[in-house]
C-alpha atoms as a PDB file:
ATOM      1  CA  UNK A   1     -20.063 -12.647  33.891  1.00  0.00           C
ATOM      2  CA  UNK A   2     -22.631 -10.162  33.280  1.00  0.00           C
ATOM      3  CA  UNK A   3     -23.386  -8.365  29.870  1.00  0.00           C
ATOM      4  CA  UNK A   4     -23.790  -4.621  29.905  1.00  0.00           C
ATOM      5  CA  UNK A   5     -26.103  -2.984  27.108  1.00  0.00           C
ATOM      6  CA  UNK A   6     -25.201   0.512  25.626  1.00  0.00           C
ATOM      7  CA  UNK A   7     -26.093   2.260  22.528  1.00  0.00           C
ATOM      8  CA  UNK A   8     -22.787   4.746  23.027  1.00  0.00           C
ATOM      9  CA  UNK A   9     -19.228   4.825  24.562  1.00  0.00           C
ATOM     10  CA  UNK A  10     -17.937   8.513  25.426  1.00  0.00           C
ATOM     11  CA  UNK A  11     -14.383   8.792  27.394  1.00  0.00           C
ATOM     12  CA  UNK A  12     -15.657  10.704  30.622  1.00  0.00           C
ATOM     13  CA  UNK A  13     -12.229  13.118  29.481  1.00  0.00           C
ATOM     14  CA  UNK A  14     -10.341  13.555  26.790  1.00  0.00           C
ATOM     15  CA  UNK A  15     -10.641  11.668  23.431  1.00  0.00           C
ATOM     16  CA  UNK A  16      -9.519   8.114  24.419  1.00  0.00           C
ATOM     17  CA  UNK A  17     -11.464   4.990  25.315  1.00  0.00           C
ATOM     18  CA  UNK A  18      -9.764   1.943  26.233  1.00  0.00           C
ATOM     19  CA  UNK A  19     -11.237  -1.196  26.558  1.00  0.00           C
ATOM     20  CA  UNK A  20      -9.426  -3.541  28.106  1.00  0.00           C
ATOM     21  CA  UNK A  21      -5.957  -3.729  29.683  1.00  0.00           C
ATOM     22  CA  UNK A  22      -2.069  -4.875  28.314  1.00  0.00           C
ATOM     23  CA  UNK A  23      -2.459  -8.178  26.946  1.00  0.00           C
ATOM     24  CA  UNK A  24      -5.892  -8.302  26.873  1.00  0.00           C
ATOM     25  CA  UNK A  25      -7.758  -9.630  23.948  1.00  0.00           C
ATOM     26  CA  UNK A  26     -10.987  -7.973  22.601  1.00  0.00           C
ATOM     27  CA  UNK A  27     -13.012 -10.625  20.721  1.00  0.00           C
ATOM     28  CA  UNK A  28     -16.250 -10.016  18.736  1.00  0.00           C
ATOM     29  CA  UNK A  29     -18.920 -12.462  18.657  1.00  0.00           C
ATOM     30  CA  UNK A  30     -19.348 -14.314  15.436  1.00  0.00           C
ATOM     31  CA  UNK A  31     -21.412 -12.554  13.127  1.00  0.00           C
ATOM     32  CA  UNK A  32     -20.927  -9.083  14.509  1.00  0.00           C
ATOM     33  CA  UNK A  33     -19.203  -6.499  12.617  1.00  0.00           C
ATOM     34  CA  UNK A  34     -16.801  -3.453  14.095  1.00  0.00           C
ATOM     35  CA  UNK A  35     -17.216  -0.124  13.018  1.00  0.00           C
ATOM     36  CA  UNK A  36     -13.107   0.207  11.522  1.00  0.00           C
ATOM     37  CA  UNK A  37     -11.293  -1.485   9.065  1.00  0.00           C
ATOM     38  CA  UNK A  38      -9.327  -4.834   9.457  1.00  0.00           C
ATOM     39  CA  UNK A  39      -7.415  -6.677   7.120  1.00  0.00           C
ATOM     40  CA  UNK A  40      -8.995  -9.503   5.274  1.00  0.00           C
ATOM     41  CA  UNK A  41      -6.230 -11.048   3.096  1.00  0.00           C
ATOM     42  CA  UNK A  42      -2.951 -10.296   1.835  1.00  0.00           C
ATOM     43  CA  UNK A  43      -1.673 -11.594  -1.715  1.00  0.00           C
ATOM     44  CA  UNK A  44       2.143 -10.486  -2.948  1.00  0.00           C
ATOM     45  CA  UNK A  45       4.251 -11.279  -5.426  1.00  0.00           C
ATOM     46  CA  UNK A  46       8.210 -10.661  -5.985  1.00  0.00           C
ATOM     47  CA  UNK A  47       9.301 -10.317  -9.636  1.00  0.00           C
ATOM     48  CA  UNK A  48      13.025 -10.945  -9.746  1.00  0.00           C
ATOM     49  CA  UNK A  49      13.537 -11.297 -13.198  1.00  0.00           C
ATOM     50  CA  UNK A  50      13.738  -8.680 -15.463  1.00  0.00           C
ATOM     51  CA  UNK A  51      11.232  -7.260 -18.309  1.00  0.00           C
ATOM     52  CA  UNK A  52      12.236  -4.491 -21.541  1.00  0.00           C
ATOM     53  CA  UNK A  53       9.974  -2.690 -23.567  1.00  0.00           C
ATOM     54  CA  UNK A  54      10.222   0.426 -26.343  1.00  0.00           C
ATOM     55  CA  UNK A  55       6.562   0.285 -26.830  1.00  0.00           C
ATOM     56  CA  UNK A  56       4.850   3.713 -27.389  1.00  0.00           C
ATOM     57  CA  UNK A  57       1.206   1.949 -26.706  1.00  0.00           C
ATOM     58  CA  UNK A  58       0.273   0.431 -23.092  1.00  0.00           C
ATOM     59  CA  UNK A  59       1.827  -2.989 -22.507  1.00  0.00           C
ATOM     60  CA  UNK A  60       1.101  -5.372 -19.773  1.00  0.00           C
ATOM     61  CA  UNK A  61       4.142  -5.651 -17.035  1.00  0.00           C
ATOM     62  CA  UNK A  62       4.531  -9.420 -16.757  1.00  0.00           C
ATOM     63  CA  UNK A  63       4.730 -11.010 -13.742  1.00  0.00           C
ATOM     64  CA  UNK A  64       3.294  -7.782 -11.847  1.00  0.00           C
ATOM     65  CA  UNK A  65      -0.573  -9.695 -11.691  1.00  0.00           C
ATOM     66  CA  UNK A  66      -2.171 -10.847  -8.791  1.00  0.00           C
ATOM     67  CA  UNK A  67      -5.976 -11.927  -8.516  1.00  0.00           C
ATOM     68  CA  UNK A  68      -7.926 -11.724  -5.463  1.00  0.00           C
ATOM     69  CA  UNK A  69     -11.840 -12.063  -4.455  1.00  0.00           C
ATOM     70  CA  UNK A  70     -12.963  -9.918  -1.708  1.00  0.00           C
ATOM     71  CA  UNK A  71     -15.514 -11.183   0.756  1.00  0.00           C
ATOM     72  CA  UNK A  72     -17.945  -8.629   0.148  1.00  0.00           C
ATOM     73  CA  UNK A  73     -18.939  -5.850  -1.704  1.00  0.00           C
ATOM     74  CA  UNK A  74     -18.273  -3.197   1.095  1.00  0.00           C
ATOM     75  CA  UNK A  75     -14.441  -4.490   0.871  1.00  0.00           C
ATOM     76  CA  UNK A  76     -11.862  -2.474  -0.613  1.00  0.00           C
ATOM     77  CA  UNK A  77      -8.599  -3.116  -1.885  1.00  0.00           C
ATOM     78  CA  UNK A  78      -5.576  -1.455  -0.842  1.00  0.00           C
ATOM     79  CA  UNK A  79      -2.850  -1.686  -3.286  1.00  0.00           C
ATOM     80  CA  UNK A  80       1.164  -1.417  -2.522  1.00  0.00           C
ATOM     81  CA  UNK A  81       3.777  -1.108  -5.723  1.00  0.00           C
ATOM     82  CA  UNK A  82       7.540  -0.890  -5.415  1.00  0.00           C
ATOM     83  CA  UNK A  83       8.886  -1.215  -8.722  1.00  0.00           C
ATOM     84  CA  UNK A  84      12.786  -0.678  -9.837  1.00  0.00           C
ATOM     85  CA  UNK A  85      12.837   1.369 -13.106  1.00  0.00           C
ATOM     86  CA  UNK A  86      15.202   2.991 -15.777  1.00  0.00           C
ATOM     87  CA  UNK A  87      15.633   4.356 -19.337  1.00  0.00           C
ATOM     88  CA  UNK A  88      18.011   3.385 -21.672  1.00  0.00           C
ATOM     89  CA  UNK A  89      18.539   7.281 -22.011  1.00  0.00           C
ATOM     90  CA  UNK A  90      19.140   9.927 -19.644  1.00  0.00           C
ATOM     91  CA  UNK A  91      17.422  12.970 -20.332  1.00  0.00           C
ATOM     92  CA  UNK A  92      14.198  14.286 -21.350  1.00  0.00           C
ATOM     93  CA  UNK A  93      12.557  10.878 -21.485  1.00  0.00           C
ATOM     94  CA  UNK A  94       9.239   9.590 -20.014  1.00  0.00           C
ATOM     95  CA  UNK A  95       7.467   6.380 -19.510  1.00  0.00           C
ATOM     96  CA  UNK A  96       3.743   6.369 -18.139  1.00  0.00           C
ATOM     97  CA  UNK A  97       2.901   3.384 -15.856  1.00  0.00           C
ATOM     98  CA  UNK A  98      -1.300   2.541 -15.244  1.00  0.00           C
ATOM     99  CA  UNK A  99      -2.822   0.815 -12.351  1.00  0.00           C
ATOM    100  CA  UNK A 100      -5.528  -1.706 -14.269  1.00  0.00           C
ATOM    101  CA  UNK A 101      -8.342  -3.826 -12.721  1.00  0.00           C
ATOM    102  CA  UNK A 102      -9.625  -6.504 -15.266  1.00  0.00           C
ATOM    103  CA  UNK A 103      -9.543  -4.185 -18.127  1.00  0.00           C
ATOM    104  CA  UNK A 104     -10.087  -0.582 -16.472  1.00  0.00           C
ATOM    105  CA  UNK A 105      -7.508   1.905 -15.812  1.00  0.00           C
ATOM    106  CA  UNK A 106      -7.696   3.361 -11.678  1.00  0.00           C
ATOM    107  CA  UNK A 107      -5.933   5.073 -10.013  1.00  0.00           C
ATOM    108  CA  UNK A 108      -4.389   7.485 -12.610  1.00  0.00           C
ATOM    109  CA  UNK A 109      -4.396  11.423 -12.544  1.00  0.00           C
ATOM    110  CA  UNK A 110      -4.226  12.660 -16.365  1.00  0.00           C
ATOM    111  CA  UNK A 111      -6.808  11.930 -19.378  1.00  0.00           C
ATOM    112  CA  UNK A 112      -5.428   8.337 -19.827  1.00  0.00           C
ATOM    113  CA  UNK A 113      -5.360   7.314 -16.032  1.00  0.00           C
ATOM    114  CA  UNK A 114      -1.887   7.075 -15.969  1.00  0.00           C
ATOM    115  CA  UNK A 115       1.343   8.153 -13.784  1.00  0.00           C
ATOM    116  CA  UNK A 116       3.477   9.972 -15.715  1.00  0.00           C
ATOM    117  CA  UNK A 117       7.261   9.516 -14.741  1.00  0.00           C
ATOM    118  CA  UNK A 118       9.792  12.068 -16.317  1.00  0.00           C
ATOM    119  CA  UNK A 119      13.507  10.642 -16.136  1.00  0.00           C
ATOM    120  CA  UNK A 120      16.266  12.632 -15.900  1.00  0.00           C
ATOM    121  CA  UNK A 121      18.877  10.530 -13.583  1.00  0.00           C
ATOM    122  CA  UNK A 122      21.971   9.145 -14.543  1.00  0.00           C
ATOM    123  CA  UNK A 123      21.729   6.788 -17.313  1.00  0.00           C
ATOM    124  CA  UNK A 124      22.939   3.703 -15.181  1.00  0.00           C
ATOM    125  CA  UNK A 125      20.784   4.563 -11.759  1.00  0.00           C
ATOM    126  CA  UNK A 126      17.287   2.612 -11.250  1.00  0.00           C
ATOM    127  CA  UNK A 127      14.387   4.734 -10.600  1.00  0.00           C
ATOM    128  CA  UNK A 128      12.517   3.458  -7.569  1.00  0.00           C
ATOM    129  CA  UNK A 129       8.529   3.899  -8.004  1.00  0.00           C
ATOM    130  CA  UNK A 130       6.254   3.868  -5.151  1.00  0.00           C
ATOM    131  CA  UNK A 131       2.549   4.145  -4.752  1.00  0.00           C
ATOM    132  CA  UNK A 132      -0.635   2.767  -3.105  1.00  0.00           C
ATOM    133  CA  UNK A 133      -3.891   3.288  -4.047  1.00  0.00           C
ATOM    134  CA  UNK A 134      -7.102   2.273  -2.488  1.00  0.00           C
ATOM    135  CA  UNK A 135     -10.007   0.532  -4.773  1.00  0.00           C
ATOM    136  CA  UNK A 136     -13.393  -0.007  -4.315  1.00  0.00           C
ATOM    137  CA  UNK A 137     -14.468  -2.353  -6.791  1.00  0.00           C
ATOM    138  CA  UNK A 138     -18.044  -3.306  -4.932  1.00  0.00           C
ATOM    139  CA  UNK A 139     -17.855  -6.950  -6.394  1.00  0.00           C
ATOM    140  CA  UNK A 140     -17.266  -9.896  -4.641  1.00  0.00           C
ATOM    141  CA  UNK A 141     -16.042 -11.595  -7.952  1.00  0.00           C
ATOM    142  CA  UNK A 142     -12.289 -12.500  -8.974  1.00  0.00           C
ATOM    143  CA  UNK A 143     -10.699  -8.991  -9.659  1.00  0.00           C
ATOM    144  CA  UNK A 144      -7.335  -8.936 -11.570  1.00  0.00           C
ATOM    145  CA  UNK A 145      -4.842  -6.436 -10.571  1.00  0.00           C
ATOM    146  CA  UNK A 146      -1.910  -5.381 -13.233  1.00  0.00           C
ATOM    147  CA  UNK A 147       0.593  -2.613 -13.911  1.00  0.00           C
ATOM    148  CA  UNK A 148       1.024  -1.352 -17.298  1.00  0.00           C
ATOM    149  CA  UNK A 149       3.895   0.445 -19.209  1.00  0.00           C
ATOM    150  CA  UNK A 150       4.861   2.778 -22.136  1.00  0.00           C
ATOM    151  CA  UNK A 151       7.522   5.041 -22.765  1.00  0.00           C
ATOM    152  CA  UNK A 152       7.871   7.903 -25.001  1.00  0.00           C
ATOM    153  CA  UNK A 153       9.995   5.766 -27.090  1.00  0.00           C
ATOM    154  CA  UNK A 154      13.035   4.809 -25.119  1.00  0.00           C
ATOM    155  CA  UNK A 155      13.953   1.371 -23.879  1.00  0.00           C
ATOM    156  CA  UNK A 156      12.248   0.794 -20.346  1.00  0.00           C
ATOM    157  CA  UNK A 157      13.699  -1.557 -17.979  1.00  0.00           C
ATOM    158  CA  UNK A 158      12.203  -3.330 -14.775  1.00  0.00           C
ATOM    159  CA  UNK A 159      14.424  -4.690 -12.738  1.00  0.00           C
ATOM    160  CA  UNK A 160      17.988  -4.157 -14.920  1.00  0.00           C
ATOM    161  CA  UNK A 161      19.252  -0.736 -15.643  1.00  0.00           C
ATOM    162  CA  UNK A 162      21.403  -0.599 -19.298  1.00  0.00           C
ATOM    163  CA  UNK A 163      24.464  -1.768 -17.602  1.00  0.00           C
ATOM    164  CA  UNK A 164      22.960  -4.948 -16.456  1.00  0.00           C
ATOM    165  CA  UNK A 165      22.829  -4.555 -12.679  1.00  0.00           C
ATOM    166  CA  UNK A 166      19.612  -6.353 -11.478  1.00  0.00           C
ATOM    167  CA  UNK A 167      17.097  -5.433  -8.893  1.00  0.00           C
ATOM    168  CA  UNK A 168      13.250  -7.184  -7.746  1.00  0.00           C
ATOM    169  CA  UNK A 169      10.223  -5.180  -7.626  1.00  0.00           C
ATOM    170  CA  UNK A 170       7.051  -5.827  -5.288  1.00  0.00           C
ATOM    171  CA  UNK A 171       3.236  -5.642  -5.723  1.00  0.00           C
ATOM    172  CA  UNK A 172       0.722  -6.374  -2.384  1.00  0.00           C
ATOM    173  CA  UNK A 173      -2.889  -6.791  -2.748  1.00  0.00           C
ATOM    174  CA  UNK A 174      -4.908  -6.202   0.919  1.00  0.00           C
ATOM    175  CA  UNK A 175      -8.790  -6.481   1.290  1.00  0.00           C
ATOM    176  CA  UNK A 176      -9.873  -3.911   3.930  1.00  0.00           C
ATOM    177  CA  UNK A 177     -13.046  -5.143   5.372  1.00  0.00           C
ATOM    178  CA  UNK A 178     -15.914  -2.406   6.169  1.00  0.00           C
END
């Protein structure tokens, strides 16, 4: 088997290049880096219990932690939340949930980086809230990732609305390697 040396691939047409055909494998030699993202780890946790709070001032969501160390500093970490959510009252209330990395707020869009979350459904229907957010926390250190909650003064629920019915939430940690 010969080697071939090039500085640059160009598709002769077009803007495909394929290297390779079905089935094939493309393998990089050890050490050597490619140019797009790959996944490095994956850490997830399932809360299936439930958690309450009527605190007005930020509160840690138990059991929605997850630690992880990325393998270098050019890693980032790509972070998936699916969390089951309701007020104890129907209208006009709001609860404010923050994305937190050892003790900083990311992530958030107003002056406290939070998400604001106005509720307005039916008093007995879960809200289902969704996000991912990508960090770059150039360390290669043990970084703690957490959700935190507070409401406007209303009963929040995770996983139970006020009739009782239960539900599980989700949070996914993923280091994209450079």
């Amino acid at each position: 088997m010969g080697t071939i040396f090039v500085d640059n691939l160009e598709p002769q047409s077009g803007t495909s290049l394929t290297l390779g055909a079905s089935g094939d494998a493309i393998n990089l030699a050890t050490g050597a880096t490619a140019g797009f993202g790959k996944i490095g780890q994956v850490l997830s946790t399932t809360k299936t219990d439930s958690f309450n709070t009527t605190s007005t001032s930020y509160v840690d969501l138990t059991g929605i932690t997850l630690n992880i160390t990325p393998s270098a500093t050019t890693s980032k970490i790509l972070i998936s939340l699916s969390l089951s959510c309701q007020l104890s009252q129907a209208n006009n209330q709001v609860y404010y949930l923050k994305l937190v990395r050892g003790s900083t707020a990311i992530g958030g869009s107003s002056s406290d980086d939070a998400f604001r979350m106005s509720y307005s459904a039916s008093i007995y229907v879960p809200q289902q809230v969704d996000f991912q957010f990508l960090d770059t926390p150039s360390l290669i250190s043990q970084q703690t990732y957490k959700v935190q909650i507070k409401t406007s003064g209303d009963t929040f629920y995770l996983n139970r609305n006020a009739s009782g019915t239960t539900s599980c939430s989700s949070f996914t940690v993923m280091e994209v390697l450079a």
